[in-house]
Protein backbone atom coordinates (compact mmCIF):
# COMPACT_ATOMS: atom_id res chain seq x y z
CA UNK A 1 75.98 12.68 40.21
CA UNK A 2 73.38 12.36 42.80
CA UNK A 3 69.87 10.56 42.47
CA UNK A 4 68.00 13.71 43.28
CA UNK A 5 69.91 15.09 39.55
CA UNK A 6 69.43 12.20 37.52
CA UNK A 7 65.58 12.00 38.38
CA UNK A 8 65.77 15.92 37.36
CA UNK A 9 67.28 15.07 34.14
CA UNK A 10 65.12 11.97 33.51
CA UNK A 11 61.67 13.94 34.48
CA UNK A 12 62.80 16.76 32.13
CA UNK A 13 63.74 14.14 29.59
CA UNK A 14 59.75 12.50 30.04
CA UNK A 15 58.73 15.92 29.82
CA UNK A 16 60.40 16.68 26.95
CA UNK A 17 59.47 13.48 25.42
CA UNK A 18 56.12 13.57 25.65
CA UNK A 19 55.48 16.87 23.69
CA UNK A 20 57.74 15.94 21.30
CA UNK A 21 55.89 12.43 20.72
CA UNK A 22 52.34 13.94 20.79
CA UNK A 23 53.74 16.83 18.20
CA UNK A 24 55.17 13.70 15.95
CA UNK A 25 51.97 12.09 15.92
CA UNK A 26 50.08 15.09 15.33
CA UNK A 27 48.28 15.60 18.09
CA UNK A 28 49.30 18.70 19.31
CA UNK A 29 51.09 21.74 17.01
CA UNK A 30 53.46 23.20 18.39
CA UNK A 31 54.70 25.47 15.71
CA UNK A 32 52.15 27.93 17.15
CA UNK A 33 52.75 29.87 20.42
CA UNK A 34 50.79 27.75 23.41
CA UNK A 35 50.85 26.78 26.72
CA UNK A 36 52.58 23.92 25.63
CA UNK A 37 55.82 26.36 25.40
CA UNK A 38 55.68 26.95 29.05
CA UNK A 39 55.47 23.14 29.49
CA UNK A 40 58.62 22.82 27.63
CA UNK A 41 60.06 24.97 29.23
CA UNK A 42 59.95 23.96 32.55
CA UNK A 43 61.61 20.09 31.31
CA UNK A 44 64.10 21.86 29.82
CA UNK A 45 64.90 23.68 33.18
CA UNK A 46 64.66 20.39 34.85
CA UNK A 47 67.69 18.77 32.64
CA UNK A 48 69.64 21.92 33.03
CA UNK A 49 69.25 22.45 36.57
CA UNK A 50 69.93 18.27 36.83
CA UNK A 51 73.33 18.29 35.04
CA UNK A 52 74.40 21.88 36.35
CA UNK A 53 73.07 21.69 39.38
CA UNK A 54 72.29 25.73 39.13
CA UNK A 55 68.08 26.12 39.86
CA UNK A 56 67.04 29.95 38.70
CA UNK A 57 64.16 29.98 41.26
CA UNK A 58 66.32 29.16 44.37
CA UNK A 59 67.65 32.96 43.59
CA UNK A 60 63.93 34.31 43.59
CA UNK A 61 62.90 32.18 46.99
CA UNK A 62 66.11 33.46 48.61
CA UNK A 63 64.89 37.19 47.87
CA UNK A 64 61.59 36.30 48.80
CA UNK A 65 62.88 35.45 52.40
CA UNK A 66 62.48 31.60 52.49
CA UNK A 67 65.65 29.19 53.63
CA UNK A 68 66.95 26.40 52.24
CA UNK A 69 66.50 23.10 54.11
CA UNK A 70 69.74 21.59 51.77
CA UNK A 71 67.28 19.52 49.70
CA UNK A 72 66.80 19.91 46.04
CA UNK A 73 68.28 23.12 44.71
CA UNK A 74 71.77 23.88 46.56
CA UNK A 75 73.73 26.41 44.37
């Protein structure tokens, strides 16, 4: 596994992390739809895309007519 994945999977991880510790503590509720969904989203496409190595907007950019310069995303 490559740096460039494990800091994915670790920034996800933070990510993740932090909602979950400011939910625990009761600062934030997130049994009601929010923003904060989004957030939590995107760390848990940030451990996915680190330990598959797949990234869903790579597709999207490719359509969009930009090239890949072999850095993060390469599937």
């Amino acid at each position: 596994m490559s740096i460039e994945r494990i800091i994915r999977i670790m920034a996800g991880a933070f990510i993740l992390l932090s909602l979950g510790l400011a939910h625990f503590t009761g600062q934030i509720d997130l049994a009601r739809l929010s923003w904060l969904w989004f957030t939590a989203f995107i760390g848990l496409n940030l451990v996915q895309s680190g330990i598959t190595g797949f990234c869903p907007p790579v597709l999207l950019l490719k359509k969009l007519g930009f090239k890949e310069a072999g850095g993060a995303c390469t599937k």
